[in-house]
Protein backbone atom coordinates (compact mmCIF):
# COMPACT_ATOMS: atom_id res chain seq x y z
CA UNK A 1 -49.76 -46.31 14.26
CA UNK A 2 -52.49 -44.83 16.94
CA UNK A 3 -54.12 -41.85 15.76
CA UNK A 4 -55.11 -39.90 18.54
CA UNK A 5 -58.66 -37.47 17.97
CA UNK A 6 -58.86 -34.87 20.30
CA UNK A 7 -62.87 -33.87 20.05
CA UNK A 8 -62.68 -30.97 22.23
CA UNK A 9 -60.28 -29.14 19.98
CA UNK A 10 -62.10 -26.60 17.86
CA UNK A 11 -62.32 -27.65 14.18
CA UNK A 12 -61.90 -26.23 10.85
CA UNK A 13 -63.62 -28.16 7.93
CA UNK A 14 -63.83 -26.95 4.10
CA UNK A 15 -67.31 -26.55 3.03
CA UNK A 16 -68.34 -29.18 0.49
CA UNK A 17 -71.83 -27.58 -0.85
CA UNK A 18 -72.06 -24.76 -2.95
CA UNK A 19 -73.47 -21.51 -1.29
CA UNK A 20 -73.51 -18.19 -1.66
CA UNK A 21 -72.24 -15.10 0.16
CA UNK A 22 -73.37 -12.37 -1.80
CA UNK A 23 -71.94 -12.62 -5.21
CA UNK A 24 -69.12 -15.49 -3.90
CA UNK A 25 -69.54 -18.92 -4.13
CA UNK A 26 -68.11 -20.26 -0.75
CA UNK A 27 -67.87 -23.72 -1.46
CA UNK A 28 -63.95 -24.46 -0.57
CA UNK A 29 -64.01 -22.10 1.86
CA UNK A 30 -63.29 -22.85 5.61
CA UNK A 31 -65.77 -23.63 8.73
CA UNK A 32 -64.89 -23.19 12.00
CA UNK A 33 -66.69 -25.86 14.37
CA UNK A 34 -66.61 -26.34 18.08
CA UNK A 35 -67.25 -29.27 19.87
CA UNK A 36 -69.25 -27.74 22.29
CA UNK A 37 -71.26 -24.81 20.62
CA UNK A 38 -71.46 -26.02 17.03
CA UNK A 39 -70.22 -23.47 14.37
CA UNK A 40 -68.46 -20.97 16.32
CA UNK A 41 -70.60 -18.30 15.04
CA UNK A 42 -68.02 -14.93 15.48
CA UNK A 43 -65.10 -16.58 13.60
CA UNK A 44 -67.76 -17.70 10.67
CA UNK A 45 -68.79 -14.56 10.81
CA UNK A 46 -65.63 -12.50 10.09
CA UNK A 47 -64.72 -15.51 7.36
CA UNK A 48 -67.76 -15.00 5.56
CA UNK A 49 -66.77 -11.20 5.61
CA UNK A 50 -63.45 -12.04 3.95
CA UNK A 51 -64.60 -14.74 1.69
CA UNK A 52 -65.80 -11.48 -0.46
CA UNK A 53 -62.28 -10.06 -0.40
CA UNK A 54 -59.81 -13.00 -0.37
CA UNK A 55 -59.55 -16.19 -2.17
CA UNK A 56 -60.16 -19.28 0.14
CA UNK A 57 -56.60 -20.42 1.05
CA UNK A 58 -56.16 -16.92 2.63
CA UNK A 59 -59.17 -17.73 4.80
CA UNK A 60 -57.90 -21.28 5.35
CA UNK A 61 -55.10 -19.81 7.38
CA UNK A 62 -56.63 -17.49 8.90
CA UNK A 63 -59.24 -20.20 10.02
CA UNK A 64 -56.38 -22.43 11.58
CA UNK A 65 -54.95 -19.32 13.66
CA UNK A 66 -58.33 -18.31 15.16
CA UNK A 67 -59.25 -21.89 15.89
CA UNK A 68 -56.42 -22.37 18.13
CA UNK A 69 -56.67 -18.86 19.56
CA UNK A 70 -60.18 -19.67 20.49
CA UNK A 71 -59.28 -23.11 22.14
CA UNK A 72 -56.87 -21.10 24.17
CA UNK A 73 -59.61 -18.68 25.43
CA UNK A 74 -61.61 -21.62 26.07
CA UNK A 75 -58.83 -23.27 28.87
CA UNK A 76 -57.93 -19.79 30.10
CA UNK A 77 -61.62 -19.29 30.49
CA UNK A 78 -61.36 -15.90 28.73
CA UNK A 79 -64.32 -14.84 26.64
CA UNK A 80 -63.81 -13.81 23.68
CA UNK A 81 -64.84 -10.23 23.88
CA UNK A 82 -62.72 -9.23 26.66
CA UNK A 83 -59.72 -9.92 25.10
CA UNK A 84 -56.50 -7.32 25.06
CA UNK A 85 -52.98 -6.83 24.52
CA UNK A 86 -52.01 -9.10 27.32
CA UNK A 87 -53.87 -12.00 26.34
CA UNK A 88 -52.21 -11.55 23.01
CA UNK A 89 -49.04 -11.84 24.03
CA UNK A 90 -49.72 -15.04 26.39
CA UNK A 91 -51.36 -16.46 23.65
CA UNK A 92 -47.67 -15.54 21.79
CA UNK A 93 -45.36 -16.71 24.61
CA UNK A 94 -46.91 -20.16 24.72
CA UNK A 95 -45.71 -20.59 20.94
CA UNK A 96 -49.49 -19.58 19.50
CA UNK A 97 -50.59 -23.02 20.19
CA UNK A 98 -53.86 -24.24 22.44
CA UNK A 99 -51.39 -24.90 25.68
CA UNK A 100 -51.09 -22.24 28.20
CA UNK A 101 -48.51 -23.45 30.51
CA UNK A 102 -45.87 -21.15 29.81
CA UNK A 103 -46.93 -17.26 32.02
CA UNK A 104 -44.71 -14.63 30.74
CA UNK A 105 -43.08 -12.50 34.13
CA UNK A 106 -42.02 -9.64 31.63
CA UNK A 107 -43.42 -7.93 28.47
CA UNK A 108 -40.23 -8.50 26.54
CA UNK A 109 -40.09 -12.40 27.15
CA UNK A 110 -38.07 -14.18 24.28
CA UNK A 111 -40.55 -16.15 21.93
CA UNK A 112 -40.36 -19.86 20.66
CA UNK A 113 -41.88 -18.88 17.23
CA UNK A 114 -40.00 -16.72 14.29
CA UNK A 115 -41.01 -13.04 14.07
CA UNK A 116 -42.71 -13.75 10.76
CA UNK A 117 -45.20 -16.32 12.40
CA UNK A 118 -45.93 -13.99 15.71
CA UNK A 119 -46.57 -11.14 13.51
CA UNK A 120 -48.87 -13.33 10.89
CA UNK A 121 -51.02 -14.44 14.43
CA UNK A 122 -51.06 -10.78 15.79
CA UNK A 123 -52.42 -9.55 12.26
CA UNK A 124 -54.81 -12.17 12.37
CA UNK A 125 -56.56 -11.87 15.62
CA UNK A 126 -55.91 -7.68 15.10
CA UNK A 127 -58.33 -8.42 12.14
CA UNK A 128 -60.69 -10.49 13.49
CA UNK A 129 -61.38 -7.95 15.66
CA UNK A 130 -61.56 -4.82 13.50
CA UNK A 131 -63.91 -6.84 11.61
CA UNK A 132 -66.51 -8.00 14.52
CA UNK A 133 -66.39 -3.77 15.71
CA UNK A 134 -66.06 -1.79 12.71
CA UNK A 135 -67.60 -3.90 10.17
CA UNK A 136 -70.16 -6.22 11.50
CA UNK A 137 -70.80 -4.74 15.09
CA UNK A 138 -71.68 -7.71 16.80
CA UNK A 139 -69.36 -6.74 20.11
CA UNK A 140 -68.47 -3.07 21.62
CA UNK A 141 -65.38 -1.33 20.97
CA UNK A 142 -64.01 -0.52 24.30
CA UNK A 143 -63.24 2.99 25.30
CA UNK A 144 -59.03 2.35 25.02
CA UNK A 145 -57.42 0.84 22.10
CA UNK A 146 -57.99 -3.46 22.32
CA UNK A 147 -54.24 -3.50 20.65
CA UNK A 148 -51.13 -2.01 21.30
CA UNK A 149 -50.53 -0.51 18.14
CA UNK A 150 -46.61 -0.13 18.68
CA UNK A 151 -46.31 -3.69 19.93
CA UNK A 152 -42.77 -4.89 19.59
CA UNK A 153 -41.73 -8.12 19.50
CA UNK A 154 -38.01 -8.00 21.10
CA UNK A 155 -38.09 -11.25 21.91
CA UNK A 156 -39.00 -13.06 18.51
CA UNK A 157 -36.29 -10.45 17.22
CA UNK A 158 -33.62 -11.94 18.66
CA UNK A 159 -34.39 -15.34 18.31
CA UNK A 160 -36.17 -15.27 15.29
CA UNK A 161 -32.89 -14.34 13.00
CA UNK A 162 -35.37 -13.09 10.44
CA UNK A 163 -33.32 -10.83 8.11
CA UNK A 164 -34.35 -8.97 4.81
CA UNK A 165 -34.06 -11.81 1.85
CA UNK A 166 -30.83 -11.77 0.00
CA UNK A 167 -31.28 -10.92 -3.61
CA UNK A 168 -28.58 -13.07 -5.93
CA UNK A 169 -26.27 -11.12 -8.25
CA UNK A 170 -27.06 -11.45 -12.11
CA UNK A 171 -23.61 -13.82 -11.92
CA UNK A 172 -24.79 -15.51 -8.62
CA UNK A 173 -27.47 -16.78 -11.25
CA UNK A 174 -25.74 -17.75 -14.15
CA UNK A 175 -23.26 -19.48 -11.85
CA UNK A 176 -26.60 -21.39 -10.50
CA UNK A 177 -27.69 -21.84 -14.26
CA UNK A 178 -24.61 -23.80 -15.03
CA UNK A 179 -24.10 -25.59 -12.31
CA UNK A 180 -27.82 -27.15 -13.08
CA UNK A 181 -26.42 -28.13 -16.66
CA UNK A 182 -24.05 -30.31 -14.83
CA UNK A 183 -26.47 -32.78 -12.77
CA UNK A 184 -26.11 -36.24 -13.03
CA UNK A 185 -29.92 -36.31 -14.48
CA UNK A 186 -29.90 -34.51 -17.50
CA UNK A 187 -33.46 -33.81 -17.93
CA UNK A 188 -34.04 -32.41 -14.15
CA UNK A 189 -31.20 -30.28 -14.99
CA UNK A 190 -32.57 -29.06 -18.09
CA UNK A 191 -35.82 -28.13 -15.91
CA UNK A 192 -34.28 -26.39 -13.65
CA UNK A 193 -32.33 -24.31 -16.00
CA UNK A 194 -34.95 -23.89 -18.00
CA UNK A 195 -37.00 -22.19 -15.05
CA UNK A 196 -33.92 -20.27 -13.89
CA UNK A 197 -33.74 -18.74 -16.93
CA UNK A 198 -37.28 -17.65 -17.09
CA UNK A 199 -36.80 -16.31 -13.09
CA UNK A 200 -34.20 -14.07 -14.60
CA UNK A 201 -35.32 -12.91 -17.61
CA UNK A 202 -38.91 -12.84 -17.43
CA UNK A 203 -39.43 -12.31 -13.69
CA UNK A 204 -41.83 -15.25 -13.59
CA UNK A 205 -42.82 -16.51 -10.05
CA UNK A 206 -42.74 -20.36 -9.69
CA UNK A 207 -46.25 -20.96 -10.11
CA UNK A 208 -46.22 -19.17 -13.54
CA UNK A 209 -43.09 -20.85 -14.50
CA UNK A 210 -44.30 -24.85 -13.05
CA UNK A 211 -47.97 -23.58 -14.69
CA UNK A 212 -46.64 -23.13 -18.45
CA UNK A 213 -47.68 -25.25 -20.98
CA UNK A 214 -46.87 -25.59 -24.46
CA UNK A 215 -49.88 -24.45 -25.89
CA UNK A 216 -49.05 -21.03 -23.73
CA UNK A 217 -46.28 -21.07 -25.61
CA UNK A 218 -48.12 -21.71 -28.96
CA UNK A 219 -50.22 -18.19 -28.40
CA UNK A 220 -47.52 -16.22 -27.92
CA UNK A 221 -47.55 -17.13 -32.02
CA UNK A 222 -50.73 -15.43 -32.51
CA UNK A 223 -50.67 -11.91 -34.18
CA UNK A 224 -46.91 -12.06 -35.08
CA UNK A 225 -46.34 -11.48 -38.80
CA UNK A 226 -43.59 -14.20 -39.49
CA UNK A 227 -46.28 -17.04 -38.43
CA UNK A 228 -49.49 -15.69 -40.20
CA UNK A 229 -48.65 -17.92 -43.23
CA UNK A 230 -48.76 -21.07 -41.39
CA UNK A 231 -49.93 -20.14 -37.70
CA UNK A 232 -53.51 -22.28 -38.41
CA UNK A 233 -50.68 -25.68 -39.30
CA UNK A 234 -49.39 -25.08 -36.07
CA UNK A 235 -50.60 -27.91 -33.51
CA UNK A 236 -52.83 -26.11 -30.48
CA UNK A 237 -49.61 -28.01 -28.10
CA UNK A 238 -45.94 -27.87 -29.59
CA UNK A 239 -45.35 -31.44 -28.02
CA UNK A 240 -46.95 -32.74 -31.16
CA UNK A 241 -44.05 -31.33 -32.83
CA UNK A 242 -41.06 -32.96 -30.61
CA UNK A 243 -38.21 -35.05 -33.35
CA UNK A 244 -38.99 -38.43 -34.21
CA UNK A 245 -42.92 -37.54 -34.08
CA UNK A 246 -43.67 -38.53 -37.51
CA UNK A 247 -44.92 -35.31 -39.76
CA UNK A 248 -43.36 -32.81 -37.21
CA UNK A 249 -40.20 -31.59 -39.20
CA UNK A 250 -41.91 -29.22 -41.73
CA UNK A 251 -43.75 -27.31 -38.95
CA UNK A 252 -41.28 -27.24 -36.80
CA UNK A 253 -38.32 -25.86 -39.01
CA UNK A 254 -40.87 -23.18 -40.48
CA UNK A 255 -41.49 -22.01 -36.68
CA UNK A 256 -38.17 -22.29 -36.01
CA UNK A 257 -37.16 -19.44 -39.35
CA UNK A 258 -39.92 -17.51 -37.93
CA UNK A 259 -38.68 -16.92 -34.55
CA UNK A 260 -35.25 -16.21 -36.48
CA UNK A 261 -36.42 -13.98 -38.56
CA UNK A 262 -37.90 -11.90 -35.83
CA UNK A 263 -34.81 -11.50 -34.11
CA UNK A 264 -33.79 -10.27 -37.46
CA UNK A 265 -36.27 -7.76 -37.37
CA UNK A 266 -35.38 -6.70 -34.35
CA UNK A 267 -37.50 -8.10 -32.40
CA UNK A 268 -36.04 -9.40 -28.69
CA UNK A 269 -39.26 -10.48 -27.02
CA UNK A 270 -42.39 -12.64 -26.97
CA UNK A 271 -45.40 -12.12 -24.75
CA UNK A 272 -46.64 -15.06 -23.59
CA UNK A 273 -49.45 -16.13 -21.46
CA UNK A 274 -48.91 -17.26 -18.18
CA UNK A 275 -51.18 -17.90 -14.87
CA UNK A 276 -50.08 -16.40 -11.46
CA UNK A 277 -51.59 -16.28 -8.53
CA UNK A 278 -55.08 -17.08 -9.86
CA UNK A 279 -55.00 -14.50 -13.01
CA UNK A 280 -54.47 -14.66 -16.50
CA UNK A 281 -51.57 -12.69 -17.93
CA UNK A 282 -48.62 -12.52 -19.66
CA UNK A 283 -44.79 -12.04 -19.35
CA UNK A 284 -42.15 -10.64 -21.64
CA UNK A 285 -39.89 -13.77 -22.71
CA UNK A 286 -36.74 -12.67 -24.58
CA UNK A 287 -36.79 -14.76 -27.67
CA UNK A 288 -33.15 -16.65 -26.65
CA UNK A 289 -34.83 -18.09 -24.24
CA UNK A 290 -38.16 -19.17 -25.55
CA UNK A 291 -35.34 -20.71 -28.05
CA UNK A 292 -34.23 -23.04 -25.59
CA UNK A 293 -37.41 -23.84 -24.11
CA UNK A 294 -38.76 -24.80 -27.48
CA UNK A 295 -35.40 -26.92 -27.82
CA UNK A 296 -35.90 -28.58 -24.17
CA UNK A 297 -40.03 -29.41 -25.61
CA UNK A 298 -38.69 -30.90 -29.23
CA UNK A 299 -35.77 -33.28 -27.54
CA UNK A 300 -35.26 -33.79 -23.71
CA UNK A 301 -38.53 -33.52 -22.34
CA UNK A 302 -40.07 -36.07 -25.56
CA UNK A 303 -37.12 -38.12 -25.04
CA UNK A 304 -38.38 -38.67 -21.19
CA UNK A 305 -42.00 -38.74 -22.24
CA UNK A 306 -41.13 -41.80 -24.24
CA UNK A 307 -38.68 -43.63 -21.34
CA UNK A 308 -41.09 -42.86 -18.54
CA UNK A 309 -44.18 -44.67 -20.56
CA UNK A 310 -42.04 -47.34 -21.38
CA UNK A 311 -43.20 -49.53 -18.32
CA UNK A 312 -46.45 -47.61 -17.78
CA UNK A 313 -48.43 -48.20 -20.74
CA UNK A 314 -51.87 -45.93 -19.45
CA UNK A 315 -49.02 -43.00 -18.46
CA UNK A 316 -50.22 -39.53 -20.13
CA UNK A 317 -48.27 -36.03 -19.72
CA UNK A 318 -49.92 -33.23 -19.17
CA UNK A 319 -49.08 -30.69 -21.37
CA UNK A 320 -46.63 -28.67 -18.65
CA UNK A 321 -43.74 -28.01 -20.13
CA UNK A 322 -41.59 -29.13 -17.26
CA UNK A 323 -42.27 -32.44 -15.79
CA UNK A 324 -41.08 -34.22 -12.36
CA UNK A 325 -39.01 -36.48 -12.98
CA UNK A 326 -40.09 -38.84 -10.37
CA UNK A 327 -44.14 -38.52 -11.15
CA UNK A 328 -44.04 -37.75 -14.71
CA UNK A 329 -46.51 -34.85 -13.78
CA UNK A 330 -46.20 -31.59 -13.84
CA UNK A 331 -43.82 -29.91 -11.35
CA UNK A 332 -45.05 -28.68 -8.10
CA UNK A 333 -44.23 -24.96 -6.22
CA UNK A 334 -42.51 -26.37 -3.31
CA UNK A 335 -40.55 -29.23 -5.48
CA UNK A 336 -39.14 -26.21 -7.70
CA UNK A 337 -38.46 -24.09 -4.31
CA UNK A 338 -37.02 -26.66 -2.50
CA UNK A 339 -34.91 -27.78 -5.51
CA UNK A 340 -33.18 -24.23 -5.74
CA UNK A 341 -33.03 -23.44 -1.90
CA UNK A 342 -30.64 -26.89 -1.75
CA UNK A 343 -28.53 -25.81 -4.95
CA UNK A 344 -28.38 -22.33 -4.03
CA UNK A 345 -27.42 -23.30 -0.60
CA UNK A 346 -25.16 -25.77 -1.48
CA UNK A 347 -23.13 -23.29 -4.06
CA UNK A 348 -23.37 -20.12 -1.38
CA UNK A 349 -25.52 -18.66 -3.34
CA UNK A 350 -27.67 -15.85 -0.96
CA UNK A 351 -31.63 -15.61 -1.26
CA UNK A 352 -34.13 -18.30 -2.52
CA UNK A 353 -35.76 -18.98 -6.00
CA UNK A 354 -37.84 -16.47 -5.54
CA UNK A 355 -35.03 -13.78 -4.98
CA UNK A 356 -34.28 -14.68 -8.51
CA UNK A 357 -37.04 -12.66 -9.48
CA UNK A 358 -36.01 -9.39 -7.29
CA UNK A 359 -32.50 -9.91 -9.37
CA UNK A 360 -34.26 -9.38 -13.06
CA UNK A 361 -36.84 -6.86 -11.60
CA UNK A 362 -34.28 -4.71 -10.52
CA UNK A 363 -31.98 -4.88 -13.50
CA UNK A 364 -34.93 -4.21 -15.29
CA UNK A 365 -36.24 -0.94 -13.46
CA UNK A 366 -31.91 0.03 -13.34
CA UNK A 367 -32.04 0.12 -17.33
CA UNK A 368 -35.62 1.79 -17.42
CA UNK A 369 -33.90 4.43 -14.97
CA UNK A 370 -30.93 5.32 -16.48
CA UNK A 371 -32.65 5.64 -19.83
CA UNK A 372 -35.48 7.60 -18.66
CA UNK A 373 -32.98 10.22 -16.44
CA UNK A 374 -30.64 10.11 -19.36
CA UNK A 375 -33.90 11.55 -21.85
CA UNK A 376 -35.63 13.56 -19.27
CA UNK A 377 -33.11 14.76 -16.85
CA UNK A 378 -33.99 16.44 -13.79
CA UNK A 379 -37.34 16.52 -15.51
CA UNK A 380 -37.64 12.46 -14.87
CA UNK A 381 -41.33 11.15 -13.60
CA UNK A 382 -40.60 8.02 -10.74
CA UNK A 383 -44.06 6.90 -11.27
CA UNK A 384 -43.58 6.48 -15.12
CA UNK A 385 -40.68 4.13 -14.62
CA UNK A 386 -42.87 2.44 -11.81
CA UNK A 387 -45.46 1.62 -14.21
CA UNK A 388 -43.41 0.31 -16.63
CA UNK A 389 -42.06 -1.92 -14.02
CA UNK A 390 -45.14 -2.79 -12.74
CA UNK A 391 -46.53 -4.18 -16.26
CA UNK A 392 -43.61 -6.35 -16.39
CA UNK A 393 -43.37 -7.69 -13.16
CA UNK A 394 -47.18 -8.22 -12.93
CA UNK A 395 -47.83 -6.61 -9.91
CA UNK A 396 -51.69 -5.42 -9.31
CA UNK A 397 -50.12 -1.87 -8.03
CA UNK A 398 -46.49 -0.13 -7.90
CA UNK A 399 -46.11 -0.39 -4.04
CA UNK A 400 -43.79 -3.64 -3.52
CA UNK A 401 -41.43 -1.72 -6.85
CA UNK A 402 -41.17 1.69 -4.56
CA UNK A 403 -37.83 0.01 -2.53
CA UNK A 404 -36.18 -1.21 -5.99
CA UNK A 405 -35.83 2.12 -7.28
CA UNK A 406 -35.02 3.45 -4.14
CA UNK A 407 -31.91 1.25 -3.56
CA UNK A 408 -30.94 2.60 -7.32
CA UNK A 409 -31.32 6.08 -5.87
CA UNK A 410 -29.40 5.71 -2.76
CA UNK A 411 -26.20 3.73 -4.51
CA UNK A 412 -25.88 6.77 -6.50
CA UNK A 413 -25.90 8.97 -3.96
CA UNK A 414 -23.29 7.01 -1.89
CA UNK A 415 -20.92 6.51 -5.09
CA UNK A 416 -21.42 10.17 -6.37
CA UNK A 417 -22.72 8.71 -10.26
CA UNK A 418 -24.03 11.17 -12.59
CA UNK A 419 -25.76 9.74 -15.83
CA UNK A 420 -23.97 11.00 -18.82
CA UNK A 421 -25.82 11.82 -22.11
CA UNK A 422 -24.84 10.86 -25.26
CA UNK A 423 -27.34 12.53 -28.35
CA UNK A 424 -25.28 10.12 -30.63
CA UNK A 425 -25.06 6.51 -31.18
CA UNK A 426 -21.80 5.87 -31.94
CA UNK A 427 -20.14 8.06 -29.51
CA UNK A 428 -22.29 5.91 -26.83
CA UNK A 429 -20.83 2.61 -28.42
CA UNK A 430 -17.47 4.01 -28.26
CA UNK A 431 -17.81 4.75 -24.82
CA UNK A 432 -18.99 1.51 -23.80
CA UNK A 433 -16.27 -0.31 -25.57
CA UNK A 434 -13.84 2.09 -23.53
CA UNK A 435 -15.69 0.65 -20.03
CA UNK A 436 -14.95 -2.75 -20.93
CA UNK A 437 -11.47 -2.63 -21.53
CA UNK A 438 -9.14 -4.94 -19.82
CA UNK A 439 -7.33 -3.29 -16.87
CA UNK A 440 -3.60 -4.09 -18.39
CA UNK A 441 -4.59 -1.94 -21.30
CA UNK A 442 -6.74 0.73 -19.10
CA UNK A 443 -3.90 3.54 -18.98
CA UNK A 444 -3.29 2.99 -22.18
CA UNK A 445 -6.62 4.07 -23.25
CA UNK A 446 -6.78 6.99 -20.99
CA UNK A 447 -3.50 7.72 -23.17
CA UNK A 448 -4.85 7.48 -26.55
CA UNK A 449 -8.28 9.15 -25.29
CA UNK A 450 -6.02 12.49 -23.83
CA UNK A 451 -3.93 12.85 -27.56
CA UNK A 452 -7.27 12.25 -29.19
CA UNK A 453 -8.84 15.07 -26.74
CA UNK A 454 -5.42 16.88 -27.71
CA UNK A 455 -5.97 16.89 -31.56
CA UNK A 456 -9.81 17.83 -31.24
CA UNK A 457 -8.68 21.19 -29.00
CA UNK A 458 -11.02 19.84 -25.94
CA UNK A 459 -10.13 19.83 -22.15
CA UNK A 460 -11.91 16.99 -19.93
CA UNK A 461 -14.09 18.09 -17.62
CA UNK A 462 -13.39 16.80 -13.68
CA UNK A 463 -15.46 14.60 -12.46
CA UNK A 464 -17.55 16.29 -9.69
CA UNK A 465 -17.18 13.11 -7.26
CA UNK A 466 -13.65 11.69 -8.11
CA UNK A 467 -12.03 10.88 -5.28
């Protein structure tokens, strides 16, 4: 195959030494180089500037767009500083690529690219800009707005087809959860259920989920009363105590009676740690399902350690808990994504692994709602149950949570629901084991609840939204 260099394209390389920009160590982070004038000194510029605010793959992309947006000045013969709306949106119409052979005749021209991508270019360049006139004021900032502020991209929206993501129903997942169990290669299957599980009912993202390693697991073991006896027996990795390792079974039964007795106790939940998008923290993990994980780690994922090393005597895992099948390494983002987007598609299954996430964050902030309206009334704080919600989804600030508990809000005021109160337990249980009844016995218990309401001398209040 011919490989083709094109040296007059503008370049972006990573920088190999290590140098400072003020307190940042920019090695990793991109160059931009032309072939005619060297480092193209404007775009470095406004890099550097971010480099100090976002982590390097952020200014990796944002290197790529600006290098091709500057080749495309540089065969329009455009400099730089005169650029505008209209130069924008040729640089749009022609796909956001070096070429400029395609000259728009109307403002509303359909575009070649999704609406995501146009509006990830316009951002781009919009910031570049703000940068080189607010911040750094190398260049003038003309008299009239560079940008149309209220651009809209008509176009892109009707070709585009970009939608809100679909967010899968609690049984859109189990049905996904199952259907995993039943792959023709047991261990990928127990993965992927194993990860589908945490999406659900930890909220993890896939790089915390494909980042966990048993030793993670092992510190969520630290502080908990049931393991203090034994917690300094425990192996730093909980590989070490997989079946058939010899001098495993004591430590691993005793763990295993301490995680029951905890849900004896009580107890429902484990924090452990977990690393997501370059930060240290940790996620709730109901204790059923650090069960099974612990189950996948002592049988499956040993019993493929020991098959894959077979005919690769040097082979090593890491200590991942979930391992590709084909590699023997850890699972990657885009394997896991990929891997779901075909299942999910394949089963109907709306929204992406991802969305799997949006489904337990808003059951979540739904039962944090309901039980803070039903103790506070019309006395209830929004940004309280935010909060909460924020802790356990990990987010650095309650912004991307405001729509969740909106979309609560709304559904009640479409369906008319009005939280009911009950100041006693066993009136609530009774009441839930009257919502679950089976519909061929439903007018029966409206029967029996009316003669019961008879004998007691009370009269049911309406409903104030019954239809």
């Amino acid at each position: 195959m011919t490989v083709i260099h094109r040296f007059y394209e503008t370049k972006v390389r990573i920088a190999d030494d290590h140098h400072f920009l003020g307190d940042v160590d920019a090695r990793g982070h991109p160059l931009v180089i032309s072939h005619a004038e060297g480092l193209v000194i404007p775009i470095c510029a406004h890099l550097n500037f971010m480099a100090s605010r976002y982590p390097a793959s952020t200014c990796l992309k944002h290197a790529r767009v600006l290098s091709v947006f500057w080749d495309h000045l540089e065969k329009r013969k455009i400099d730089y500083r005169d650029v505008n709306e209209r130069v924008l949106k040729r640089f749009l119409v022609n796909n956001a690529t070096r070429e400029t052979k395609i000259l728009a005749l109307k403002d509303d021209v359909e575009l070649g690219i999704t609406l995501e991508r146009a509006e990830f270019v316009c951002d781009v360049i919009e910031k570049f800009y703000r940068t080189l006139e607010d911040e750094l004021l190398c260049i003038p900032k003309p008299n009239s707005p560079r940008f149309n502020q209220r651009r809209t991209l008509t176009g892109a929206q009707r070709t585009a087809a970009r939608a809100n993501p679909a967010t899968p129903t609690p049984e859109n997942v189990e049905a996904l959860k199952e259907q995993f169990l039943v792959k023709p290669n047991e261990f990928s299957g127990q993965n992927m259920y194993a990860i589908a599980a945490l999406f659900r009912s930890a909220g993890l993202r896939e790089c915390g989920a494909v980042g966990l390693t048993t030793a993670a697991l092992r510190q969520s073991f630290v502080g908990e009363s049931e393991f203090l006896p034994f917690i300094k027996r425990v192996p730093r990795e909980l590989s070490k105590l997989a079946t058939h390792i010899a001098g495993s079974k004591e430590i691993r039964n005793l763990v295993l009676m301490a995680l029951g007795s905890m849900r004896e106790r009580g107890r429902t939940i484990l924090s452990v740690p977990v690393f997501e998008k370059r930060q240290s923290t940790f996620a709730t993990v109901p204790i059923d399902v650090f069960s099974e994980i612990l189950d996948l780690i002592f049988t499956s994922r040993h019993d493929f350690i020991l098959r894959y090393g077979r005919s690769r005597p040097h082979y090593r895992a890491p200590d991942n808990v979930f391992l590709s099948t084909k590699t023997g390494q850890a699972l990657n983002e885009k394997s896991v994504s990929n891997l779901f987007s075909a299942e999910m598609k394949r089963l109907g299954i709306p929204g992406t692994a991802h969305r799997i996430r949006a489904t337990s964050i808003e059951d979540y902030l739904k039962g944090l709602y309901y039980l803070h309206r039903g103790m506070h009334g019309i006395a209830w704080q929004p940004d309280n149950i935010l909060e909460w919600c924020r802790m356990y989804a990990r987010h650095k600030s309650t912004g991307p949570l405001v729509h969740y508990i909106n979309r609560i809000i709304n559904i009640e005021e479409v369906l008319g629901y009005l939280p009911v109160l009950f100041d006693d337990t066993d009136l609530a249980a009774c009441a839930r084991a009257l919502a679950s009844v089976s519909p061929e016995r439903k007018q029966d218990a409206v029967e029996g609840m009316l003669a019961l309401m008879g004998e007691l001398d009370l009269v049911p209040l309406k409903e104030p939204h019954a239809c």
